[in-house]
Protein backbone atom coordinates (compact mmCIF):
# COMPACT_ATOMS: atom_id res chain seq x y z
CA UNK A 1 1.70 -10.07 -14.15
CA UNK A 2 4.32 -12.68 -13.48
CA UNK A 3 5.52 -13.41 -9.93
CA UNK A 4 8.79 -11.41 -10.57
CA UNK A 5 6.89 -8.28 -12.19
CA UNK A 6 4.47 -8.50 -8.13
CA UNK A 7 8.13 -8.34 -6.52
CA UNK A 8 9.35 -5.53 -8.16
CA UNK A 9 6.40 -3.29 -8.08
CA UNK A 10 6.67 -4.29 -4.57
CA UNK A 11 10.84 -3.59 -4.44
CA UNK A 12 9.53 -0.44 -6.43
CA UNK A 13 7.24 1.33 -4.04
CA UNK A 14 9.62 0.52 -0.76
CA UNK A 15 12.32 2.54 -2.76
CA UNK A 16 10.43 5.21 -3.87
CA UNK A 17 9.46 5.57 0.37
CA UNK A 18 13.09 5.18 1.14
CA UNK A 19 14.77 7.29 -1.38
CA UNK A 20 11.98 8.90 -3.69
CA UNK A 21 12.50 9.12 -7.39
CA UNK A 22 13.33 12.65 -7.70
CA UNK A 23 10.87 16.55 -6.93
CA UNK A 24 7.91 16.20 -4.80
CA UNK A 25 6.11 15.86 -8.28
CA UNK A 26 8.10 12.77 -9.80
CA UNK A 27 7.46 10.62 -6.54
CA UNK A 28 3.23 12.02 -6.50
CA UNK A 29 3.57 10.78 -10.17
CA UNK A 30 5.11 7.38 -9.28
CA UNK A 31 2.80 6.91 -6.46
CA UNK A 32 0.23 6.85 -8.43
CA UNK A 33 1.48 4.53 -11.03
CA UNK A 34 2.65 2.62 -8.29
CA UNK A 35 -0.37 2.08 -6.46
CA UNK A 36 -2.51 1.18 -9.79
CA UNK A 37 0.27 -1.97 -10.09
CA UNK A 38 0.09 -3.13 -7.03
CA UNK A 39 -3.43 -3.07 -7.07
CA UNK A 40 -2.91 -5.09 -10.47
CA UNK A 41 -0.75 -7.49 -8.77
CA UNK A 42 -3.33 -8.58 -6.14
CA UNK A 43 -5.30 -10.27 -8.91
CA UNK A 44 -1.55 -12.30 -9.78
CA UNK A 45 -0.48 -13.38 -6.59
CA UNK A 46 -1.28 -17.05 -6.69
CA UNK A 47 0.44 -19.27 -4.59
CA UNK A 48 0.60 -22.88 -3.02
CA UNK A 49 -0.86 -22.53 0.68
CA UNK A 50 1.75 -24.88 2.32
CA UNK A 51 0.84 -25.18 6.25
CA UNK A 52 4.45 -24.84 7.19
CA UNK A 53 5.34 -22.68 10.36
CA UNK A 54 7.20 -19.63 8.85
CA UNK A 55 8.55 -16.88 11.26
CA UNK A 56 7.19 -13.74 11.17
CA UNK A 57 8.62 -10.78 9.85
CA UNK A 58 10.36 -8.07 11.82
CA UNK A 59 8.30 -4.81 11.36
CA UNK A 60 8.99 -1.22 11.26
CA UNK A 61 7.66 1.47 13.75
CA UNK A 62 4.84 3.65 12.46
CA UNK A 63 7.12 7.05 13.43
CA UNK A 64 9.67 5.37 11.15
CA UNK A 65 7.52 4.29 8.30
CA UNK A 66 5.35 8.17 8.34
CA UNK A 67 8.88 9.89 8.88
CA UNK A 68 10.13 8.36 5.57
CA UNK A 69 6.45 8.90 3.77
CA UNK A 70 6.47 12.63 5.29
CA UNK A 71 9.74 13.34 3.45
CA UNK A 72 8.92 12.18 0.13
CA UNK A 73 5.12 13.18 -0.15
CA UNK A 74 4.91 16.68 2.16
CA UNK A 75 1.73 17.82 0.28
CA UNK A 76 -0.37 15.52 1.43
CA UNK A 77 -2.55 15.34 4.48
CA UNK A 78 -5.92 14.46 5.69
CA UNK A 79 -8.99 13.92 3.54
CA UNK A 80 -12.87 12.52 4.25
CA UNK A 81 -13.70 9.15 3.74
CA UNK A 82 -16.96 7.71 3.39
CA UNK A 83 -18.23 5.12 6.26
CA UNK A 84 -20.31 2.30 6.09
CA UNK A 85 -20.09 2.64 1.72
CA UNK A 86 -22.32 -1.11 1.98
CA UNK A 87 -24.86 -0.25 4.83
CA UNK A 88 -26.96 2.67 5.36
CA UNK A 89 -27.54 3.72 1.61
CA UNK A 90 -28.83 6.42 1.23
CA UNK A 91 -27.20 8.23 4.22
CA UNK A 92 -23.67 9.60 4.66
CA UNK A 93 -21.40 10.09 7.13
CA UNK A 94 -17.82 10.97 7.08
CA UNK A 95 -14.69 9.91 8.85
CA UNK A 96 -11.22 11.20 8.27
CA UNK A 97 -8.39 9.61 6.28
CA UNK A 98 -5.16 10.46 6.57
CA UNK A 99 -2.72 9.95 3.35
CA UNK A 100 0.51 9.85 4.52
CA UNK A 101 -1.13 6.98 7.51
CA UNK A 102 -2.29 5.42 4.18
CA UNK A 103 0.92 5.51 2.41
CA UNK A 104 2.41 4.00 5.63
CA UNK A 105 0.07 1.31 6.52
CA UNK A 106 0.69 -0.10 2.88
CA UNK A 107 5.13 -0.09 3.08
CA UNK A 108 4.54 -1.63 6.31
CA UNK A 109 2.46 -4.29 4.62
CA UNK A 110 4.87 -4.68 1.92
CA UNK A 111 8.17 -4.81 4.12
CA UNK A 112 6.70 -7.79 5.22
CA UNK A 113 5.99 -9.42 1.81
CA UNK A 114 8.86 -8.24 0.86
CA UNK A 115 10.97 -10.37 3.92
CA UNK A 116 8.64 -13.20 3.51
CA UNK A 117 9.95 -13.60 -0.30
CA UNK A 118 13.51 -12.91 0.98
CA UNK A 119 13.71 -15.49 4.76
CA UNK A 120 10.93 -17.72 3.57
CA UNK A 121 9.35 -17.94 0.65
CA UNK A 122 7.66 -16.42 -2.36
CA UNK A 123 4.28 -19.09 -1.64
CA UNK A 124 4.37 -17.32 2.17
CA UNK A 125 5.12 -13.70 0.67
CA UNK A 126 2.45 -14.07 -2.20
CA UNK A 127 -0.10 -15.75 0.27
CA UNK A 128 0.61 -12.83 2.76
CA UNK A 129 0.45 -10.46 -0.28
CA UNK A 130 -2.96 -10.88 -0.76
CA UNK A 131 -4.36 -11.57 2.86
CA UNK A 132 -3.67 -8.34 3.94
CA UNK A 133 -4.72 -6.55 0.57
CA UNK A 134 -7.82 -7.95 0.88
CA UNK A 135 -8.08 -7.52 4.62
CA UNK A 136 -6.33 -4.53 5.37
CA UNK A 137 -4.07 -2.13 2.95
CA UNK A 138 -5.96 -2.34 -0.04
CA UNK A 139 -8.79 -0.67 1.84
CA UNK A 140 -5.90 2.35 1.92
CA UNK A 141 -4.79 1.73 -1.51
CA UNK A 142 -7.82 2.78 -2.59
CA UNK A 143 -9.22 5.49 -0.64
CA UNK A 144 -5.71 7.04 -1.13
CA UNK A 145 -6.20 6.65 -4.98
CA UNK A 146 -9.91 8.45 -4.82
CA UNK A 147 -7.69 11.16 -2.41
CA UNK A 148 -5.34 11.69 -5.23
CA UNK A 149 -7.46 11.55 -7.68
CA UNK A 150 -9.60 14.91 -6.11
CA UNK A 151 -5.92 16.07 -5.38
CA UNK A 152 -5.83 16.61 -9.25
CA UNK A 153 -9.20 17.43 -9.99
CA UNK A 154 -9.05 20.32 -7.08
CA UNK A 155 -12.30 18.87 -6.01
C-alpha cells in the first residue's frame, strides 16, 4: 500500500463519517471495508522520524465526532469486550465497548493524521499514523471489527 493509497483510505473513512455513502447498510458495508484497509495501512506507514517541532493538530470534540458517527451508523451500540485477553488465562471477565465511542475515537485519530499530512508533513502524519494505532485506536479498530463481525453472525 503506497503512501497515497494510506491517505485516501484515511480521506475515505473521514467522508464516509461526514457524509456517509448512501442507506444505513452501504455505510455498515463500507465500514467494514474501511476498517480492514486501514488496518492494512498500519503495516505501510513508514516514514523518516525527523525530530523537528511540528504543531499539533486542532481536534474535534467527542459530542461532535459521536454526533456525526450516530447519524451514519444508528444500529449500533454497546457490546462486551474481553479484559486482560494476555493475563489471567483461563479466567474471563467482561467490560463494555461501545461502537459508535469506537468509531469516534478512530476519526478523531485520523483528523489528526489527516492535518499532519496537510500543515506538516506526510513523515509527521505517517509517524503519528502508526503511534496511535499501535497505542490507542487500533485497540478499537479491532474490537469494533469482532463487534461487527457477531453483528452479522447474530451471535
Amino acid at each position: 500500500m503506497s503512501r497515497d493509497e494510506i491517505k485516501q483510505t484515511i480521506d475515505d473513512f473521514l467522508s464516509l463519517i461526514e457524509k456517509g455513502c448512501g442507506t444505513t447498510e452501504e455505510n455498515e458495508a463500507r465500514l467494514k471495508l474501511l476498517l480492514d484497509k486501514l488496518a492494512l495501512a498500519q503495516h505501510f506507514a513508514t516514514y523518516k522520524f525527523d525530530k523537528k517541532d511540528y504543531a499539533d493538530a486542532p481536534r474535534k470534540t467527542d459530542a461532535e465526532l459521536r454526533k456525526m458517527v450516530t447519524v451514519q451508523f444508528p444500529n449500533y451500540g454497546y457490546y462486551n469486550i474481553a479484559e486482560d485477553v494476555t493475563t489471567k488465562i483461563g479466567e474471563s471477565n467482561a467490560i463494555v465497548g461501545d461502537a459508535i465511542d469506537d468509531i469516534s475515537d478512530i476519526a478523531k485519530e485520523l483528523y489528526e493524521t489527516k492535518w499532519r499530512w496537510d500543515n506538516n508533513s506526510p513523515e509527521d502524519s505517517l509517524w503519528h499514523f502508526k503511534n496511535n494505532f499501535e497505542m490507542h485506536w487500533g485497540e478499537h479498530l479491532r474490537e469494533l471489527q469482532i463487534y461487527l463481525l457477531n453483528l452479522k453472525r447474530g451471535t
